[in-house]
C-alpha atoms as a PDB file:
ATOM      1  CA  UNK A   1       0.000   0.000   0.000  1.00  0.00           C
ATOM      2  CA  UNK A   2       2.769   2.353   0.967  1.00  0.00           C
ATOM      3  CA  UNK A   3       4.761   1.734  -2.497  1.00  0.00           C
ATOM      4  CA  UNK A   4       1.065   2.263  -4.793  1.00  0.00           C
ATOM      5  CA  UNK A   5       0.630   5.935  -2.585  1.00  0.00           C
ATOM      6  CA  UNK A   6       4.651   7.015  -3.372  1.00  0.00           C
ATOM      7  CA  UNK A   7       4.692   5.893  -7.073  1.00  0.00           C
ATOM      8  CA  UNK A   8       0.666   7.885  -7.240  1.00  0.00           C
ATOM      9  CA  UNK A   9       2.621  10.935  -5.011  1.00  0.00           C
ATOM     10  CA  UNK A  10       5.480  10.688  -8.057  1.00  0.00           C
ATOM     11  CA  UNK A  11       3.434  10.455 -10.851  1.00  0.00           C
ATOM     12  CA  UNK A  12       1.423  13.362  -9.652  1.00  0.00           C
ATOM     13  CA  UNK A  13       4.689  15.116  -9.309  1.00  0.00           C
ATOM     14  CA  UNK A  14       6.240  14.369 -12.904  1.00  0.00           C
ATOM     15  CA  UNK A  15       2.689  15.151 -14.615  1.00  0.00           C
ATOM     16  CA  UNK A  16       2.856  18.535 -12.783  1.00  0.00           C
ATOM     17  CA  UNK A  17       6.179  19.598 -13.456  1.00  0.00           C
ATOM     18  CA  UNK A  18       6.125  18.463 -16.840  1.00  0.00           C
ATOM     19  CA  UNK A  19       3.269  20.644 -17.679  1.00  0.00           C
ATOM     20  CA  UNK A  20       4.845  23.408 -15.861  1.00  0.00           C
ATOM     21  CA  UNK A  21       7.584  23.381 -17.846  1.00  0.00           C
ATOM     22  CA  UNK A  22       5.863  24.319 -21.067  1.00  0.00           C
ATOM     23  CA  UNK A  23       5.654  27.740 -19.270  1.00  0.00           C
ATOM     24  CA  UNK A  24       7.950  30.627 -18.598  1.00  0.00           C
ATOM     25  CA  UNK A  25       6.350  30.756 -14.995  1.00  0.00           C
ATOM     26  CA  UNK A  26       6.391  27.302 -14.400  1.00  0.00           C
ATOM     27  CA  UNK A  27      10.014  26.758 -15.643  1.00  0.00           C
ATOM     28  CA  UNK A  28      11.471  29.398 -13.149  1.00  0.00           C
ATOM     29  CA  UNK A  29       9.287  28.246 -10.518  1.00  0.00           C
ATOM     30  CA  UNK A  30      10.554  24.691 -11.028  1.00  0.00           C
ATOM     31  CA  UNK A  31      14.372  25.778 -11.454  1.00  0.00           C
ATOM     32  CA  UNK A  32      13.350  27.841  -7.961  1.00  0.00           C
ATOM     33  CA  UNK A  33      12.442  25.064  -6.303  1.00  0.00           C
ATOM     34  CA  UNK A  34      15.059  23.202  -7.345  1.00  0.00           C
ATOM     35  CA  UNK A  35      17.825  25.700  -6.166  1.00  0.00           C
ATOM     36  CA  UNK A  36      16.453  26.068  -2.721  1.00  0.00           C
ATOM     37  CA  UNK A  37      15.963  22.290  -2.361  1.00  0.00           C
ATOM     38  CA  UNK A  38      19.514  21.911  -2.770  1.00  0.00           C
ATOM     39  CA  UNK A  39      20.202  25.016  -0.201  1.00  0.00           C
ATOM     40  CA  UNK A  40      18.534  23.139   2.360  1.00  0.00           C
ATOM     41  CA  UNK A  41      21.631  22.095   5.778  1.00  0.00           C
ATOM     42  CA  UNK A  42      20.809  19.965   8.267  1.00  0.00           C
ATOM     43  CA  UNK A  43      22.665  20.058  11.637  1.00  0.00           C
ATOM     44  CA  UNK A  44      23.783  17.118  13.433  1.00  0.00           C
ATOM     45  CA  UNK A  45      25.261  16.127  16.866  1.00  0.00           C
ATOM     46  CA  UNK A  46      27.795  13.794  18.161  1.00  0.00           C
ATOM     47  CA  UNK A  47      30.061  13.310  20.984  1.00  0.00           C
ATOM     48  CA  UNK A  48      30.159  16.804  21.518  1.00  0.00           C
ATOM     49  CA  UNK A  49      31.026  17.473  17.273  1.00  0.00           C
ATOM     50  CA  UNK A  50      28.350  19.490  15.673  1.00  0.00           C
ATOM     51  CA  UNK A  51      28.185  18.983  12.138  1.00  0.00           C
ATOM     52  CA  UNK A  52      25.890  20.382   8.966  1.00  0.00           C
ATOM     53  CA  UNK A  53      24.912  18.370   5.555  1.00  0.00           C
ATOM     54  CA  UNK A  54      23.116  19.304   2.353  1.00  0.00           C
ATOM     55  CA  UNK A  55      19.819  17.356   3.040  1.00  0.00           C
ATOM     56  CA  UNK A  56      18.061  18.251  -0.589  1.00  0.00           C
ATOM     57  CA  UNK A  57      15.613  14.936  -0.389  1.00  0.00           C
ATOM     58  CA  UNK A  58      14.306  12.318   2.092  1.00  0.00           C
ATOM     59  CA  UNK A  59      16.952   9.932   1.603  1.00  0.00           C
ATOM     60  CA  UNK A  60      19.948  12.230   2.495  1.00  0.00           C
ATOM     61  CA  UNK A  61      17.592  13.507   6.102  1.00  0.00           C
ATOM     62  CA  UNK A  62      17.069   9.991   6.764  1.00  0.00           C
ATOM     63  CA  UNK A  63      21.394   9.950   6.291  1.00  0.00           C
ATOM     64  CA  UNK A  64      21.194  12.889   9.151  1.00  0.00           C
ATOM     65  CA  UNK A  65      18.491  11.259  11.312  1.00  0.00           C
ATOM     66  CA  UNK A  66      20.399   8.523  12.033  1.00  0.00           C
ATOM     67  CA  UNK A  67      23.874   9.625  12.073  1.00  0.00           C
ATOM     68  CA  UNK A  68      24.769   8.382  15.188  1.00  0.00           C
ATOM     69  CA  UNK A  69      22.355   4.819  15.090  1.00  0.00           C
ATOM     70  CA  UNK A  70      23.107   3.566  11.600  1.00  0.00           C
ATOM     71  CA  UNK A  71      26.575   2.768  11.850  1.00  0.00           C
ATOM     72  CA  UNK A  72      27.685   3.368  15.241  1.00  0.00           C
ATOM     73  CA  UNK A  73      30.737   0.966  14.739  1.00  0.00           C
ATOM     74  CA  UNK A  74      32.188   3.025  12.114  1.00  0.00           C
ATOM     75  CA  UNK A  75      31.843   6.276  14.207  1.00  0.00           C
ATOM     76  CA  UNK A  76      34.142   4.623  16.970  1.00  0.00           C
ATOM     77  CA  UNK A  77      36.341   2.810  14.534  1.00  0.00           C
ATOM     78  CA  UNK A  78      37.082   6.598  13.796  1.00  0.00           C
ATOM     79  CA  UNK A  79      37.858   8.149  16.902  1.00  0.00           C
ATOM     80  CA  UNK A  80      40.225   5.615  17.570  1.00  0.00           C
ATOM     81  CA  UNK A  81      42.326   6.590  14.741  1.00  0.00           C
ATOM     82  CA  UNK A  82      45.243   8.779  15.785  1.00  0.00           C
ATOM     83  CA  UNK A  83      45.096  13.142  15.468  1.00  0.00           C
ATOM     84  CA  UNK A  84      46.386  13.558  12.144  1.00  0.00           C
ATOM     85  CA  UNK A  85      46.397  10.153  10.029  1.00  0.00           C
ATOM     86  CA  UNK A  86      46.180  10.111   6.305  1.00  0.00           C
ATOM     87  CA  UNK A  87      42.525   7.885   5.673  1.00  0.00           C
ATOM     88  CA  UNK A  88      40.988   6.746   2.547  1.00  0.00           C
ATOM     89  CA  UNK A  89      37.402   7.008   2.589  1.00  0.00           C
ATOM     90  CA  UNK A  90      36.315   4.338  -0.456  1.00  0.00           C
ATOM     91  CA  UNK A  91      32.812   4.575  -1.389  1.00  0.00           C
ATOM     92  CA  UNK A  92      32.594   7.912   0.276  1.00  0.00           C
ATOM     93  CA  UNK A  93      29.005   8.996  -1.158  1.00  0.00           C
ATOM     94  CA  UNK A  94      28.143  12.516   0.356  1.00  0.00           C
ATOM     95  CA  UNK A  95      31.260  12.549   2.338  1.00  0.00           C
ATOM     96  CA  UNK A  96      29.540  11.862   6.419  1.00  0.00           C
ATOM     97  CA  UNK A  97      32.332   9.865   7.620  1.00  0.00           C
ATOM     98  CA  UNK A  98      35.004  11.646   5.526  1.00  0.00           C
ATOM     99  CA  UNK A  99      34.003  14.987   7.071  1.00  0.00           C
ATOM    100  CA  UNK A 100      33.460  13.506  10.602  1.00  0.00           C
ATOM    101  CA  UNK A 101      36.750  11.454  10.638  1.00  0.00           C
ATOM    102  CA  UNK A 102      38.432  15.437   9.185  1.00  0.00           C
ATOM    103  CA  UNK A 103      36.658  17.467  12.318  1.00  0.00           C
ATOM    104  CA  UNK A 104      36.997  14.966  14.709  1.00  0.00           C
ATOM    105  CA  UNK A 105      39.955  13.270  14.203  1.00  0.00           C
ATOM    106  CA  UNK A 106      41.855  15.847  11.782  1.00  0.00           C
ATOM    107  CA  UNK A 107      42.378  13.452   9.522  1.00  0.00           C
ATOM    108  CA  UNK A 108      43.810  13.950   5.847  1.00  0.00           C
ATOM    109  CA  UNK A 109      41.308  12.131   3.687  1.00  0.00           C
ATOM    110  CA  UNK A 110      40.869  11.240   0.011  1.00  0.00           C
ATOM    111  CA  UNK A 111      37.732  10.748  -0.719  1.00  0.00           C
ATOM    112  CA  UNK A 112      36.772   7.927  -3.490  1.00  0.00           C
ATOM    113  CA  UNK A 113      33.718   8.456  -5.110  1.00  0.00           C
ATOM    114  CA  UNK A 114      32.292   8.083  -8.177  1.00  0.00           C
ATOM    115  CA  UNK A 115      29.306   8.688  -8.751  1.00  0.00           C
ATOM    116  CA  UNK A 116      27.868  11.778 -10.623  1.00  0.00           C
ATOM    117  CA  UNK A 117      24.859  12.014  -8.289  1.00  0.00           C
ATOM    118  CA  UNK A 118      26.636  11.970  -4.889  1.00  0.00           C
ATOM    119  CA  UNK A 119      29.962  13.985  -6.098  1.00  0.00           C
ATOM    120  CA  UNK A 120      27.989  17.597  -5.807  1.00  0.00           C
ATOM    121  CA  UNK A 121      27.006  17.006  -2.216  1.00  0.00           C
ATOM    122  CA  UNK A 122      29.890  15.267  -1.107  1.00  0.00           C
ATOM    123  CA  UNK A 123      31.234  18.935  -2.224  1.00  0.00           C
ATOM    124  CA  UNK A 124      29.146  20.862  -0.673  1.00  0.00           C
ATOM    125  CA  UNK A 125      28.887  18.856   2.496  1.00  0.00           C
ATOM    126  CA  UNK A 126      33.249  19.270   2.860  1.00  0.00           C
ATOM    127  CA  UNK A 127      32.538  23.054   2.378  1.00  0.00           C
ATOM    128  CA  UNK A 128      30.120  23.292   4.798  1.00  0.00           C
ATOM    129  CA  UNK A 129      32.280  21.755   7.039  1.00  0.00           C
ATOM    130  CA  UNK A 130      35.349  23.844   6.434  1.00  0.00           C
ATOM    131  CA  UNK A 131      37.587  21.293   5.763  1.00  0.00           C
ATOM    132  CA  UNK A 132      38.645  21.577   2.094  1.00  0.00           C
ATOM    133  CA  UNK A 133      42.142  21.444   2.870  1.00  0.00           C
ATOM    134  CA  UNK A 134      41.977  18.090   5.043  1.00  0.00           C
ATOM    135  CA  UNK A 135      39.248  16.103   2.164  1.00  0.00           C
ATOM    136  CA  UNK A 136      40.353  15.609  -1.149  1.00  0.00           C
ATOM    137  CA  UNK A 137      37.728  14.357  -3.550  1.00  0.00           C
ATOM    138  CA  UNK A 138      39.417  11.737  -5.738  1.00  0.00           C
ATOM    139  CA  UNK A 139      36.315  11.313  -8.537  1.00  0.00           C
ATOM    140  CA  UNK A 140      37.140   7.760  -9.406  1.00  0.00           C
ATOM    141  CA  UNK A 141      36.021   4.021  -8.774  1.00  0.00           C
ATOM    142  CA  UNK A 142      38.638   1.837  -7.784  1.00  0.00           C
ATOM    143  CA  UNK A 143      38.717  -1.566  -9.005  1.00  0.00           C
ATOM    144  CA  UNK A 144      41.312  -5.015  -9.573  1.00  0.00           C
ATOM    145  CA  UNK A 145      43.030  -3.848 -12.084  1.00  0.00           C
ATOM    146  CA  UNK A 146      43.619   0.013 -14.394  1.00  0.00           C
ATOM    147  CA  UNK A 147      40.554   0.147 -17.203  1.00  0.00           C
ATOM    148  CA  UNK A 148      37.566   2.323 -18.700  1.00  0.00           C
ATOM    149  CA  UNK A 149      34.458   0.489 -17.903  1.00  0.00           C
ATOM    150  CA  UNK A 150      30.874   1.061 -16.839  1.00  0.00           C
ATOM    151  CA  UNK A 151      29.611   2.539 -13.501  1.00  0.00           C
ATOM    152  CA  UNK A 152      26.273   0.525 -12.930  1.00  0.00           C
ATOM    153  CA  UNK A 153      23.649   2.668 -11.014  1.00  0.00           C
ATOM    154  CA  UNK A 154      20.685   1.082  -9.266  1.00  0.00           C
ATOM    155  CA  UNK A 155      19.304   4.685  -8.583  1.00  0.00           C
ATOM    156  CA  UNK A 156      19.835   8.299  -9.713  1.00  0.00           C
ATOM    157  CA  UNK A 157      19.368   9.792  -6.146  1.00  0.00           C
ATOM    158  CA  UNK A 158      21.677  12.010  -4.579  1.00  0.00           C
ATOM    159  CA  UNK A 159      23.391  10.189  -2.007  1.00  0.00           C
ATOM    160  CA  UNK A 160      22.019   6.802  -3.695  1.00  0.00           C
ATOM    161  CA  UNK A 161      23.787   3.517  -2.931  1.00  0.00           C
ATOM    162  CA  UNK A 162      23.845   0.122  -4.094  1.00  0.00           C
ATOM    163  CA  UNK A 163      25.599   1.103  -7.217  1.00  0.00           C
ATOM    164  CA  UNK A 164      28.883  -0.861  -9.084  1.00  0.00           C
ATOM    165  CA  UNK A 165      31.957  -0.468 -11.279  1.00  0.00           C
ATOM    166  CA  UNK A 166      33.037  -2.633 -13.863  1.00  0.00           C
ATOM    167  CA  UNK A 167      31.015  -6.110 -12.638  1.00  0.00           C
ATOM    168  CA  UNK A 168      27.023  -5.973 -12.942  1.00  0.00           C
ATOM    169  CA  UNK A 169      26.720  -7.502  -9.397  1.00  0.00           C
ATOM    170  CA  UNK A 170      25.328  -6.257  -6.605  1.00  0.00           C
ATOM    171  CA  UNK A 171      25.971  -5.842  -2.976  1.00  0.00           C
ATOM    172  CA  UNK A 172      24.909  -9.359  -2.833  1.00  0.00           C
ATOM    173  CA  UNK A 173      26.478 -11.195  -5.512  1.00  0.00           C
ATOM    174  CA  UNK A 174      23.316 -10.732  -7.583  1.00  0.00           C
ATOM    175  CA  UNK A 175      22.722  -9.163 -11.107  1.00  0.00           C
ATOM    176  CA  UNK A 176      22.466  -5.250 -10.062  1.00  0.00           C
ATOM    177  CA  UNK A 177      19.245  -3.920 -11.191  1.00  0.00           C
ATOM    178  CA  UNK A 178      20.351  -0.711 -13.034  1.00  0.00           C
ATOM    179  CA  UNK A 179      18.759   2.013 -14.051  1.00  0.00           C
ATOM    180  CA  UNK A 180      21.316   4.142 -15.153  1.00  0.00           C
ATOM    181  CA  UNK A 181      25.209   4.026 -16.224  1.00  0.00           C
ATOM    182  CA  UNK A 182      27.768   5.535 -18.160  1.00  0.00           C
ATOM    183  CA  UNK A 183      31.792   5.494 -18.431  1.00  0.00           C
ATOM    184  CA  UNK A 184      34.622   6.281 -16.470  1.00  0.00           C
ATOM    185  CA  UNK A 185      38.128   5.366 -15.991  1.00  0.00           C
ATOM    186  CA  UNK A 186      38.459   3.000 -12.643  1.00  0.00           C
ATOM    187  CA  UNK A 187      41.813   1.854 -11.407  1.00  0.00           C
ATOM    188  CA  UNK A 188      43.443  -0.246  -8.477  1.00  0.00           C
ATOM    189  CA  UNK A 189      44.879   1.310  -5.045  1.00  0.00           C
ATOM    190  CA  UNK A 190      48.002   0.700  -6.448  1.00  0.00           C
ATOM    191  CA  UNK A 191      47.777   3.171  -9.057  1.00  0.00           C
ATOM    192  CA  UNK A 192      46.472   5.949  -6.587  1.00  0.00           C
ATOM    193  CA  UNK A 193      49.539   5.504  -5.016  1.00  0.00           C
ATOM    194  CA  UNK A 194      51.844   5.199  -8.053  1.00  0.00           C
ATOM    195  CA  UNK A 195      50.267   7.082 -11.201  1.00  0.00           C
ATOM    196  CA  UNK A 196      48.339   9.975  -8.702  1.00  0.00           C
ATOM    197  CA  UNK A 197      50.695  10.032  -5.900  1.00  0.00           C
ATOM    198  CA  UNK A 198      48.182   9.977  -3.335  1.00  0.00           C
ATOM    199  CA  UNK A 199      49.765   8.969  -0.185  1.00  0.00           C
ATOM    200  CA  UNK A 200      49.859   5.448   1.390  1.00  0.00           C
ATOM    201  CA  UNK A 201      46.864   5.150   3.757  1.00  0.00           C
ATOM    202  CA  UNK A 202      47.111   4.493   7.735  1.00  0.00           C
ATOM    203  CA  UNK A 203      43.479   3.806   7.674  1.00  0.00           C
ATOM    204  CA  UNK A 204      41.188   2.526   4.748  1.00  0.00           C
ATOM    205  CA  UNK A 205      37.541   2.526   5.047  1.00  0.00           C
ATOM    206  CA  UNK A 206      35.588   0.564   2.414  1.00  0.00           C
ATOM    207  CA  UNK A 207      31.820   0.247   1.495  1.00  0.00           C
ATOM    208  CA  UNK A 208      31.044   0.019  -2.035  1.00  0.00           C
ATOM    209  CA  UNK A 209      28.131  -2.560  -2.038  1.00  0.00           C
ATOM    210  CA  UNK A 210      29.578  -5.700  -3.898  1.00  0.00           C
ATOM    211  CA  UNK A 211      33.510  -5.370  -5.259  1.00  0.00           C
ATOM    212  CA  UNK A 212      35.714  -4.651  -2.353  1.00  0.00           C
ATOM    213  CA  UNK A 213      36.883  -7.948  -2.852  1.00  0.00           C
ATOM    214  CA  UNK A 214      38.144  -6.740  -5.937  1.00  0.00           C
ATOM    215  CA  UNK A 215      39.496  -4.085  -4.806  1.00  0.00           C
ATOM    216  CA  UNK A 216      41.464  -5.379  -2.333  1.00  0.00           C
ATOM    217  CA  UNK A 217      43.035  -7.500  -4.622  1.00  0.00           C
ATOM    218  CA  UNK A 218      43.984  -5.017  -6.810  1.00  0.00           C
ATOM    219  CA  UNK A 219      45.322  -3.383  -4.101  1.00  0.00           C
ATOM    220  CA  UNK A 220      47.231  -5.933  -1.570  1.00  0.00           C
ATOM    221  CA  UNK A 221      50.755  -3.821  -1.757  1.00  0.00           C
ATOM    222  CA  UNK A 222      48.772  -1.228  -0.331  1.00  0.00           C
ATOM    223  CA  UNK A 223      46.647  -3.152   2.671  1.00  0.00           C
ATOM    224  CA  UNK A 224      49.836  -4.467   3.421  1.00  0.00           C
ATOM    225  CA  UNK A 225      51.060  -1.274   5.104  1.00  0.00           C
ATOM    226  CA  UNK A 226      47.522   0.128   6.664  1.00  0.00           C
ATOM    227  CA  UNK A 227      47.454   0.060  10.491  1.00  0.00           C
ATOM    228  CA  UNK A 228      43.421  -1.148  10.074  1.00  0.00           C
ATOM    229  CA  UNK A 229      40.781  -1.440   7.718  1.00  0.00           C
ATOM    230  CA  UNK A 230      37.275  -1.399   8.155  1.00  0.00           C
ATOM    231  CA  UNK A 231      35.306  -2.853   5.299  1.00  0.00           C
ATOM    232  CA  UNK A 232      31.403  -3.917   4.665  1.00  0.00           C
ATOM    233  CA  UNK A 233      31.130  -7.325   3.712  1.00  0.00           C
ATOM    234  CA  UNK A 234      27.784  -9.845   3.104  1.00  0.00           C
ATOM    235  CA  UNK A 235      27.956 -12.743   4.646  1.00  0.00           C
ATOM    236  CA  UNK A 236      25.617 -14.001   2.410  1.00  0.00           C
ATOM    237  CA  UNK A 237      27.790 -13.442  -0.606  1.00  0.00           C
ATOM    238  CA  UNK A 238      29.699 -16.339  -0.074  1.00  0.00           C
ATOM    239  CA  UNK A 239      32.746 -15.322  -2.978  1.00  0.00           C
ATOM    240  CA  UNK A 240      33.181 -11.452  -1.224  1.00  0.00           C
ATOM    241  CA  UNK A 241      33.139 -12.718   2.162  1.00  0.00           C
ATOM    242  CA  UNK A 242      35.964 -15.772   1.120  1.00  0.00           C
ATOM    243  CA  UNK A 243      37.870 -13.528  -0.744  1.00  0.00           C
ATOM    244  CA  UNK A 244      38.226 -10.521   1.651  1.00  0.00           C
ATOM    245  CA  UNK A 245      38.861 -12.683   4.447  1.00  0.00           C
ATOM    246  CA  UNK A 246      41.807 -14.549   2.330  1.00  0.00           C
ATOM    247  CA  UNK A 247      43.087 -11.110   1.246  1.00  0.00           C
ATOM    248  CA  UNK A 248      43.500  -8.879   4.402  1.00  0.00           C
ATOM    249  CA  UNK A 249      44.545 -12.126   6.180  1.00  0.00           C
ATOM    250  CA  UNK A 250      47.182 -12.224   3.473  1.00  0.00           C
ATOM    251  CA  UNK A 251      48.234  -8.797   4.004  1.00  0.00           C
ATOM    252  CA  UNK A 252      49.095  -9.387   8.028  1.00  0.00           C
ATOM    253  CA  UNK A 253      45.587  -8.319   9.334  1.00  0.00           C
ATOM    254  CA  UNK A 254      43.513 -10.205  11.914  1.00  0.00           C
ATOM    255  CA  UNK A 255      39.804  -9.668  12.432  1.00  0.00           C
ATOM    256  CA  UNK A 256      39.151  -7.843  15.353  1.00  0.00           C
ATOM    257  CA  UNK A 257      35.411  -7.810  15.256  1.00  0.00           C
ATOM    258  CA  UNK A 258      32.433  -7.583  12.661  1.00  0.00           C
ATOM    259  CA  UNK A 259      29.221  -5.611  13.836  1.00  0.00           C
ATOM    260  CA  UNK A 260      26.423  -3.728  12.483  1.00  0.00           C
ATOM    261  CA  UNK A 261      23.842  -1.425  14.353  1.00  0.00           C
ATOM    262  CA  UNK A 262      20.501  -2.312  16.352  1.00  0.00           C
ATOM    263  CA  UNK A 263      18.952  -0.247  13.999  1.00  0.00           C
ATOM    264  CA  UNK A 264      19.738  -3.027  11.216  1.00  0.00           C
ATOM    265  CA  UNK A 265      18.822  -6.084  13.823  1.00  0.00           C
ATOM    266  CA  UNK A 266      15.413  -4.616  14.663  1.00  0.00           C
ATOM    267  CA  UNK A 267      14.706  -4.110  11.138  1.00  0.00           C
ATOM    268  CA  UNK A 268      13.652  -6.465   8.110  1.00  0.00           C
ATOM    269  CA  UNK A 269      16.078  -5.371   6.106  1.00  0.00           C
ATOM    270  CA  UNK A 270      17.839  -7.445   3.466  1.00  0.00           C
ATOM    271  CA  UNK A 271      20.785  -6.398   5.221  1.00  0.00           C
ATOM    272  CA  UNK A 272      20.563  -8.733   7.963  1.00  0.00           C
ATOM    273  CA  UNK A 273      23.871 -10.578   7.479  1.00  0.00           C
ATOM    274  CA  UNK A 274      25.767  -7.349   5.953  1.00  0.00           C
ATOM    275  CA  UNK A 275      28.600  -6.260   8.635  1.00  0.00           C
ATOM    276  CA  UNK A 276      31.281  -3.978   8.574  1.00  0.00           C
ATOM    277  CA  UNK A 277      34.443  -5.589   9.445  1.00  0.00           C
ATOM    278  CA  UNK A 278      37.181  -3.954  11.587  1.00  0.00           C
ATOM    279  CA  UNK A 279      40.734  -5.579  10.929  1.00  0.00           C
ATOM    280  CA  UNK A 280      43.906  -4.495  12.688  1.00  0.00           C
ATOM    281  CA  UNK A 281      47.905  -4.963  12.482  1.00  0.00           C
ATOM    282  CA  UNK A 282      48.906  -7.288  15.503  1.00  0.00           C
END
């Protein structure tokens, strides 16, 4: 019932501003709209950090709402990290836990994202922050090995997930449903260190829904010098979860704990058996 009212609510929505854009009025009106939607900041709270995000839809105020109670492990995975180390943020989206880990923690970060719909607020969200000299936006995917291939969407949202490089799977192993993609150039840790000259990473934090096996593999010179890496893996997804496992444990790590929020055991989520993984040097 809830799905029929938002797809009525939508179509409603496309019929009127498709007829309002056959007129003067109704084009500035929509590019108005527009404009201020995208002015809209949020303020957020935690451990004493106060914080403000470009919230221009639902989906990126749901992002604010629960801040602190959708991935609480990854907040304190960050303020353990030392004043001052150099993080990657991989699958960085609008940029929360690259601009936290930058305030809090006064980290240097580089910032791996690439998609077209989350790159503007990720912007906007390290401005608002004042920390465009600690962030650096590196708009890339990074995969197993240096190619141009296909960014697969599953949504057009800003600050939309569940979206892949290169493979057509999904976060869980499945087909991707996409509804959008184009081209870009993706290439392997290795060669942001090498060919870019971005420095070697203390930290690494991963979440890109589906290939950070790959990536990791592309990337094992580079894991093999982090302090800790905290990475999102499905259990369910038998080939990621083997593969990362083999990989970090390759590269000297041990598994210090996996964990996801209340918020995703109270819930019916698919996401059930998705956790993030904290590994750390001995």
């Amino acid at each position: 019932m809830k799905s029929k009212i938002i797809s009525m609510v939508k179509y409603v929505l496309q019929t009127i501003v498709h007829i309002s854009n056959k007129t003067k009025i109704g084009q500035h009106l929509h590019t108005e709209m527009v404009n201020k939607a995208m002015q809209q900041v949020s303020d957020v709270s935690h451990n004493g950090l106060k914080l403000k995000f470009s919230t221009p839809t639902f989906l990126n105020q749901f992002r604010i709402r629960t801040f602190s109670s959708k991935e609480p492990e990854t907040l304190e995975w960050i303020d353990s990290i030392p004043e001052g180390a150099k993080l990657w943020d991989v699958g960085a989206n609008v940029g929360l836990y690259s601009v936290y880990a930058a305030k809090k923690r006064n980290c240097k970060v580089w910032a791996f994202e690439p998609s077209v719909f989350n790159l503007e607020l990720l912007a906007r969200n390290i401005f608002l922050n004042e920390v465009t000299n600690q962030v650096c936006i590196v708009p890339l995917a990074l995969s197993d090995s240096l190619q141009f291939s296909q960014m697969h969407m599953s949504s057009t949202d800003w600050g939309g997930a569940l979206s892949t490089f290169s493979h057509d799977i999904g976060w869980d192993g499945k087909p991707i449903h996409q509804v959008f993609e184009y081209q870009i150039p993706g290439i392997t840790m290795v060669d942001a260190l090498n060919r870019l000259e971005i420095p070697q990473p203390d930290y690494i934090k991963m979440d890109v829904d589906g290939i950070e096996h790959l990536i990791l593999q592309g990337g094992l010179p580079v894991i093999e010098k982090v302090k800790s890496v905290l990475v999102e893996v499905n259990d369910d997804f038998q080939e990621q979860a083997e593969k990362c496992n083999s990989l970090l444990c390759q590269a000297g790590l041990f598994l210090k704990e996996k964990r996801h929020s209340e918020m995703i055991d109270n819930s019916k989520s698919v996401f059930q058996n998705t956790y993030n993984q904290i590994w750390m040097r001995p």
